[in-house]
N, C-alpha and C. Protein backbone atom coordinates (compact mmCIF):
# COMPACT_ATOMS: atom_id res chain seq x y z
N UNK A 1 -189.52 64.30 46.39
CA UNK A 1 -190.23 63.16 45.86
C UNK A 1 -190.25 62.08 46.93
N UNK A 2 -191.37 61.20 46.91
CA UNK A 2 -191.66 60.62 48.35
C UNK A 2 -191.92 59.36 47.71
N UNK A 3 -191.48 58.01 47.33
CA UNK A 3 -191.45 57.09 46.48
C UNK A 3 -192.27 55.80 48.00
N UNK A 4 -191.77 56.41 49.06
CA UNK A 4 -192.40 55.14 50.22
C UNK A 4 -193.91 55.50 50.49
N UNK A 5 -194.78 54.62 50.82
CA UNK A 5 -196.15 54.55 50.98
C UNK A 5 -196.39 53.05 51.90
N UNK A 6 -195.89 53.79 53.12
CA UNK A 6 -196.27 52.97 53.76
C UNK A 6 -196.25 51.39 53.62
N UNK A 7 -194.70 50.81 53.26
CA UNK A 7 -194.63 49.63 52.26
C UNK A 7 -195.23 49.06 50.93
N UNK A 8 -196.11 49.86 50.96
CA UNK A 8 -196.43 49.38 49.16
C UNK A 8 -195.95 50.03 48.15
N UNK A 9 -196.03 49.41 47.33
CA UNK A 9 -195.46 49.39 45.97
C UNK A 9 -196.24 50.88 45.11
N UNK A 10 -195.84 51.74 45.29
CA UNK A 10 -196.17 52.98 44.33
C UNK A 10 -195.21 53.34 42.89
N UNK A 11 -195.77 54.19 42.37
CA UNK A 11 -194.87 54.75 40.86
C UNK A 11 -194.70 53.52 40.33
N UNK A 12 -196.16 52.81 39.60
CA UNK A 12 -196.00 51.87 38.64
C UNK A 12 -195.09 50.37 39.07
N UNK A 13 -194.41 49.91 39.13
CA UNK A 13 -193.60 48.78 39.37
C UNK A 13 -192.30 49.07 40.18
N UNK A 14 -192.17 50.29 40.64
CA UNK A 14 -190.80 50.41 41.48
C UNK A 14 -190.99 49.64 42.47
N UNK A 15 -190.36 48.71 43.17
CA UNK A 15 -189.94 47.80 43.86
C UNK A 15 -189.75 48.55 44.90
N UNK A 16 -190.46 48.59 46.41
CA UNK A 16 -190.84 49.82 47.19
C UNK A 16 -189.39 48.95 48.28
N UNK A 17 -188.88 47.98 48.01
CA UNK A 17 -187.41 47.94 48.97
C UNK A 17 -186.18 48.71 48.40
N UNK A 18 -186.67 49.02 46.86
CA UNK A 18 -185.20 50.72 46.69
C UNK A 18 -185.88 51.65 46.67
N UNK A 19 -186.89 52.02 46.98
CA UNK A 19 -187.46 53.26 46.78
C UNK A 19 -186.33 54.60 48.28
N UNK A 20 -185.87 54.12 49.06
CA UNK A 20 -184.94 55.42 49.94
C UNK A 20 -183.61 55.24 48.89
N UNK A 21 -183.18 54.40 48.35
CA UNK A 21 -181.93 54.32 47.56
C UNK A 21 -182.52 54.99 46.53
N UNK A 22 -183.52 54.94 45.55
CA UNK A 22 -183.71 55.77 44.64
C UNK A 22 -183.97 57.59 44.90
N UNK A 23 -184.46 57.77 46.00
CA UNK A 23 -184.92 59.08 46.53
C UNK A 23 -183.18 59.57 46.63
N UNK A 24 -182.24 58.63 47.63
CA UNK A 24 -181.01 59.20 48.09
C UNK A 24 -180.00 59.41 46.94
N UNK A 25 -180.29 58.36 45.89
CA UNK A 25 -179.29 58.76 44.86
C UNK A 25 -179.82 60.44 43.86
N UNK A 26 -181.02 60.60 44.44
CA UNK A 26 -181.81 61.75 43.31
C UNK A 26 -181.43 62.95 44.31
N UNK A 27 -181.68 62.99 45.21
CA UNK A 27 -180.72 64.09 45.82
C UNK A 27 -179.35 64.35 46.40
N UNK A 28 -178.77 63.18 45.92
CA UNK A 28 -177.14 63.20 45.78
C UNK A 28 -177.04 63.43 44.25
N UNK A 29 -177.19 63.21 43.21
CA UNK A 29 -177.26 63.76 42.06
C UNK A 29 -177.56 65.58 41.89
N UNK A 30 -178.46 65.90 42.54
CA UNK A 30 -179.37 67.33 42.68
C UNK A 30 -177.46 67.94 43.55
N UNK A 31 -177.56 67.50 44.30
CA UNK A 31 -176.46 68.47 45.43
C UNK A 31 -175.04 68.13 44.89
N UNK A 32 -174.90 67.05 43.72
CA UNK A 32 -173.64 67.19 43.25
C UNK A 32 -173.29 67.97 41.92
N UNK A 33 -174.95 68.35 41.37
CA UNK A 33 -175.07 69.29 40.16
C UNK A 33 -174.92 70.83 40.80
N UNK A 34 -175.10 71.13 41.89
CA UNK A 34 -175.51 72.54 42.39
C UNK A 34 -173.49 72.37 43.10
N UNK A 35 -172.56 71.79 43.82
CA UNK A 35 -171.82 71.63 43.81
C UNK A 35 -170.77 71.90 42.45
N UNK A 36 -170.80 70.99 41.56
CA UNK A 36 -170.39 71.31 40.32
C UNK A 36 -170.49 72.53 39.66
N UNK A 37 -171.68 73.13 39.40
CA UNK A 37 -172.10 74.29 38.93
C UNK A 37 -171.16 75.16 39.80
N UNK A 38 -170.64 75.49 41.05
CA UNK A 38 -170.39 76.68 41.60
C UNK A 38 -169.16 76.35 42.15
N UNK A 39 -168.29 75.22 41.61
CA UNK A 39 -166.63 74.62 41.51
C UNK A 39 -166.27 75.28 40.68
N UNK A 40 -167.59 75.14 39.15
CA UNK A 40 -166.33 75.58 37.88
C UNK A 40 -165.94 76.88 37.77
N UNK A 41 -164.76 76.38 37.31
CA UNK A 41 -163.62 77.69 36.93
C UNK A 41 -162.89 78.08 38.14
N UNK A 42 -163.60 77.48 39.46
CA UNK A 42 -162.52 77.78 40.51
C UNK A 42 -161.09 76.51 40.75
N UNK A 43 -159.93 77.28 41.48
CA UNK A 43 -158.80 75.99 41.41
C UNK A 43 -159.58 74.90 42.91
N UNK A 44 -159.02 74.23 42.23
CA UNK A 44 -159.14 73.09 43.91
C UNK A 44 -157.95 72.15 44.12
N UNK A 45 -157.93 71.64 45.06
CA UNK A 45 -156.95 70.88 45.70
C UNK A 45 -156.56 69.50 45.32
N UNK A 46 -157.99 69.20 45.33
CA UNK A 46 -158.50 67.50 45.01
C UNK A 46 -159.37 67.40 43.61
N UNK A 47 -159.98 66.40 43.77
CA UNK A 47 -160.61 66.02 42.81
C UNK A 47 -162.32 66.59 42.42
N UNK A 48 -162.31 67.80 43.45
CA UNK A 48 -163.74 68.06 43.62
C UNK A 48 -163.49 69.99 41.94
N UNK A 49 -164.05 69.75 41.50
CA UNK A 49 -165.54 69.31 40.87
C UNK A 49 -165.68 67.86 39.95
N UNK A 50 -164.23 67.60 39.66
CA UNK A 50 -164.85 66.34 39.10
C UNK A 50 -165.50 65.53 39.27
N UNK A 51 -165.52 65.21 40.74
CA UNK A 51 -166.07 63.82 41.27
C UNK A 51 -167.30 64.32 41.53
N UNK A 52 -167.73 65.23 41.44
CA UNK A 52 -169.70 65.82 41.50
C UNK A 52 -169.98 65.02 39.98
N UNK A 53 -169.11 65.44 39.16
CA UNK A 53 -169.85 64.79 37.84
C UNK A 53 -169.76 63.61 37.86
N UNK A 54 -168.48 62.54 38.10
CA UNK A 54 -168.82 61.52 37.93
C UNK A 54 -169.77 61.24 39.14
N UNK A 55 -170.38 61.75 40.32
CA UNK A 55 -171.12 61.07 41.20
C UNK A 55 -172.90 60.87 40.57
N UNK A 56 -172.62 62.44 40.18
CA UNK A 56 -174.39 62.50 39.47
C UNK A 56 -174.66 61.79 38.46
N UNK A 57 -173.71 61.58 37.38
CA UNK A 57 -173.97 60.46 36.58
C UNK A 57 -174.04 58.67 37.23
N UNK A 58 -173.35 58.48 37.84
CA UNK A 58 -173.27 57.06 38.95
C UNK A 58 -174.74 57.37 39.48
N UNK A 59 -175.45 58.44 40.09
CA UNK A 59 -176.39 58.34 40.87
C UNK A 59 -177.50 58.41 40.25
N UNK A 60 -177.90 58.79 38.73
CA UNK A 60 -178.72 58.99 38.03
C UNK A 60 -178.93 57.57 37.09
N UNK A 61 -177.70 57.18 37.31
CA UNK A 61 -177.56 55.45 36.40
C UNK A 61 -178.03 54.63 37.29
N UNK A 62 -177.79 54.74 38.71
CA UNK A 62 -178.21 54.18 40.13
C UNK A 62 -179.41 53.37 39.99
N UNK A 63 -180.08 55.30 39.76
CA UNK A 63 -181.65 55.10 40.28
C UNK A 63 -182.68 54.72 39.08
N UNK A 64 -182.29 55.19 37.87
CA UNK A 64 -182.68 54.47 36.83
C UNK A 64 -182.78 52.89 36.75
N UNK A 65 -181.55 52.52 37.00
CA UNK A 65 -181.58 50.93 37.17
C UNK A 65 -182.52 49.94 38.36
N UNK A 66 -182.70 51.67 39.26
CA UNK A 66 -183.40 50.62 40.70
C UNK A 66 -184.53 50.37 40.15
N UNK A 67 -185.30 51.75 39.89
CA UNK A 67 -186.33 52.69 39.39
C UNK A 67 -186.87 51.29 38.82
N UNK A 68 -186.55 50.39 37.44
CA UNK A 68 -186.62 49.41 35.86
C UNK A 68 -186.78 48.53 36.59
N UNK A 69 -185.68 47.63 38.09
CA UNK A 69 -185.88 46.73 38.52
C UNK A 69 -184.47 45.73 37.64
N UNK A 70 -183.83 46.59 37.14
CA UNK A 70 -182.59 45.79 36.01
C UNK A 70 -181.97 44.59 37.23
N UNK A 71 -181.85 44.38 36.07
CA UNK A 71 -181.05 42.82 36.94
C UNK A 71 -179.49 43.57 38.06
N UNK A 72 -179.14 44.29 36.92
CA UNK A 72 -177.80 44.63 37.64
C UNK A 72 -178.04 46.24 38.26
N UNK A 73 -179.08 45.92 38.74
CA UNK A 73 -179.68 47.51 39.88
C UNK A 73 -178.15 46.86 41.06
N UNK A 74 -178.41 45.78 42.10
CA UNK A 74 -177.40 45.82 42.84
C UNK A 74 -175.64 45.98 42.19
N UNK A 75 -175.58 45.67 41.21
CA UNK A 75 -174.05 46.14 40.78
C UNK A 75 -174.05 47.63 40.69
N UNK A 76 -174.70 48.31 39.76
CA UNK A 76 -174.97 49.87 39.89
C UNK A 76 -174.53 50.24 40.88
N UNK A 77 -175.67 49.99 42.20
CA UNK A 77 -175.23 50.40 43.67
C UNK A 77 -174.25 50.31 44.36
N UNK A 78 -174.05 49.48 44.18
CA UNK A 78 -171.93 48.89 44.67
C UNK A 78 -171.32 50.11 43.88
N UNK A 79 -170.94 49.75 42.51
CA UNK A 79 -170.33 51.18 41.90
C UNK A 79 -171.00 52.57 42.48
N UNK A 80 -172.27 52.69 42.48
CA UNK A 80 -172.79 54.27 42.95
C UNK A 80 -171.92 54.52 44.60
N UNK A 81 -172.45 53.57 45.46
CA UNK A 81 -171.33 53.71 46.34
C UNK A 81 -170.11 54.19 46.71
N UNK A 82 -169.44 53.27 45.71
CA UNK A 82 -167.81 53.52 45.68
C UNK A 82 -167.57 54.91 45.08
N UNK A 83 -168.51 55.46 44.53
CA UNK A 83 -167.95 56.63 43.51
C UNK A 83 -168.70 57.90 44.79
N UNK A 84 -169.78 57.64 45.21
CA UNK A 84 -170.15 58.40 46.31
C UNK A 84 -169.33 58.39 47.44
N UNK A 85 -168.66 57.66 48.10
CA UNK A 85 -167.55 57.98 49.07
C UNK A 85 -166.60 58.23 48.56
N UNK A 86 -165.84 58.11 47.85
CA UNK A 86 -164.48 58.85 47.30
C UNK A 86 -165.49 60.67 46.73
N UNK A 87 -166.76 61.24 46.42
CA UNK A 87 -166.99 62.58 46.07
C UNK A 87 -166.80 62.60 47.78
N UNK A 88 -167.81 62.48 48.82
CA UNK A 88 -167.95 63.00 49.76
C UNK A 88 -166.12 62.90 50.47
N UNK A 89 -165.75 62.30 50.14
CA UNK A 89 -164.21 62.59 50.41
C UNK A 89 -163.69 63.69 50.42
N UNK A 90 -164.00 64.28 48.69
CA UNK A 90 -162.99 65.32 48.26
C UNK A 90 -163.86 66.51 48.69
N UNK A 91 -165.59 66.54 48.34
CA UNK A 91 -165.86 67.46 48.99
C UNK A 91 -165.88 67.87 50.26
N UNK A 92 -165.95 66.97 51.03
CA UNK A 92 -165.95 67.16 52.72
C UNK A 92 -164.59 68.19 53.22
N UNK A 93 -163.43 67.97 52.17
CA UNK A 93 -162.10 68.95 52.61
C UNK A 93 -162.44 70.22 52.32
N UNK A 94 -163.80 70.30 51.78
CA UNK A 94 -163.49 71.86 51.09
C UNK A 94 -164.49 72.72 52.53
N UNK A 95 -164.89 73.77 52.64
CA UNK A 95 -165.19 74.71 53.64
C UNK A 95 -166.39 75.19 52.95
N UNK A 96 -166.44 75.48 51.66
CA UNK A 96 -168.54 75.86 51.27
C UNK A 96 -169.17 74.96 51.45
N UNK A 97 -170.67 75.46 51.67
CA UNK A 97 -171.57 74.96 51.93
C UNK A 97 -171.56 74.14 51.03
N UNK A 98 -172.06 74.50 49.94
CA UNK A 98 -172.37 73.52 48.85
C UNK A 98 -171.53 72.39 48.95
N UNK A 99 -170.44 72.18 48.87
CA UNK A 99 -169.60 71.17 49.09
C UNK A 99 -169.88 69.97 50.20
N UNK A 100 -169.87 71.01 51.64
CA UNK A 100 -170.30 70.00 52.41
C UNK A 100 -171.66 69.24 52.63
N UNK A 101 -172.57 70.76 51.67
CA UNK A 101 -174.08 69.82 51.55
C UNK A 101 -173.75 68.43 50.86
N UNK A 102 -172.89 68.48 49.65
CA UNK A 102 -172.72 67.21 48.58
C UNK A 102 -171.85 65.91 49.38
N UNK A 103 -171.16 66.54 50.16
CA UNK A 103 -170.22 65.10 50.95
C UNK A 103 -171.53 64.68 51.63
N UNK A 104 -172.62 65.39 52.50
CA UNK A 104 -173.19 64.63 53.61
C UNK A 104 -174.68 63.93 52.44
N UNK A 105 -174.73 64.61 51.38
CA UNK A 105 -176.04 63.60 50.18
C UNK A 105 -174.74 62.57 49.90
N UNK A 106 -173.73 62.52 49.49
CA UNK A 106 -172.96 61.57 48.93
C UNK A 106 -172.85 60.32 50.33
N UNK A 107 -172.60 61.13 51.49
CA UNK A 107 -172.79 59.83 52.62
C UNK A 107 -173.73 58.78 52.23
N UNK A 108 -174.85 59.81 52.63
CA UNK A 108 -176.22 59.17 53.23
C UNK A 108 -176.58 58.01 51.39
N UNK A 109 -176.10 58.70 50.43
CA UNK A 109 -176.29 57.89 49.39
C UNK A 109 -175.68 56.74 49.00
N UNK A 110 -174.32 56.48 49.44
CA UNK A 110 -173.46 55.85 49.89
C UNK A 110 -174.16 54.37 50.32
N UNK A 111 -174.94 54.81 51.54
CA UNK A 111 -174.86 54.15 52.96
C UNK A 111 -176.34 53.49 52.34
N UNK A 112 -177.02 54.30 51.44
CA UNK A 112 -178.39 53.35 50.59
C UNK A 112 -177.95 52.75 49.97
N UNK A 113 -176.94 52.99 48.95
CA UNK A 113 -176.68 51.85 47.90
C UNK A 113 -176.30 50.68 48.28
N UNK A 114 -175.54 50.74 49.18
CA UNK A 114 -174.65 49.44 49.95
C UNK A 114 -176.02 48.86 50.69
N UNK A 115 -176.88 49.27 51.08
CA UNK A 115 -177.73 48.33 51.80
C UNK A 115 -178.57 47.92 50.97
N UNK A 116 -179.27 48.41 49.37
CA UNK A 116 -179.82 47.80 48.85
C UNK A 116 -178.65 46.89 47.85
N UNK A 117 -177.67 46.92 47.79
CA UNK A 117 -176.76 46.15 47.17
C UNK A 117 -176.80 44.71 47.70
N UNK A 118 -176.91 44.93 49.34
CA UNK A 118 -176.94 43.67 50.15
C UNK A 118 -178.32 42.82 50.38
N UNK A 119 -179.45 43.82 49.48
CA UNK A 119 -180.63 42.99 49.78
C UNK A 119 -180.70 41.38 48.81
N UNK A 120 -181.25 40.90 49.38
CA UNK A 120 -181.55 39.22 48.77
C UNK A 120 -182.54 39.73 47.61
């Protein structure tokens, strides 16, 4: 899904300065469901599969909130953040793919929320 157009404002009223924070939280959500899915029932070390679930829910509340324009879209993002670097934490220790696909969407999702958190 491609939410930028060349700075304007596409998909109805989305506010085209979160539109990479909304894209990054939708495929950090996507790679922490496909993560999750192929954790369960195995043991782990850390906190990973949990923290796929709480990330995809944080990242799906994220982008919903950017998505509306809610007042508290930048609080969301601060929390989506914080909950996205502590997943890419636990997944980054693990050695499957899937895992490390979800630490490097949990980065890069991370690293959107915090910058639209900081927009004026």
């Amino acid at each position: 899904m491609n939410l930028q157009n060349e700075g304007k404002e596409v998909r109805g009223n989305v506010n085209p300065d979160y539109a990479a924070c909304i894209e990054a939280c939708q495929t950090c959500a996507l790679d922490c469901e496909v993560c999750l899915v192929a954790m369960m029932g195995k043991s782990s070390p850390n906190d990973c599969p949990l923290c796929c679930y709480e990330c995809l829910e944080a990242c799906l509340q994220c982008s919903r909130a950017s998505a509306r324009n809610s007042q508290y879209a930048k609080d969301y993002c601060q929390l989506c953040a914080k909950i996205c670097d502590w997943c890419a934490e636990q997944c980054s220790e693990h050695d499957m793919e899937h895992c490390q696909r979800c630490a490097d969407s949990c980065r890069v999702c991370a690293d959107e929320c915090r910058s639209m958190a900081q927009l004026n």
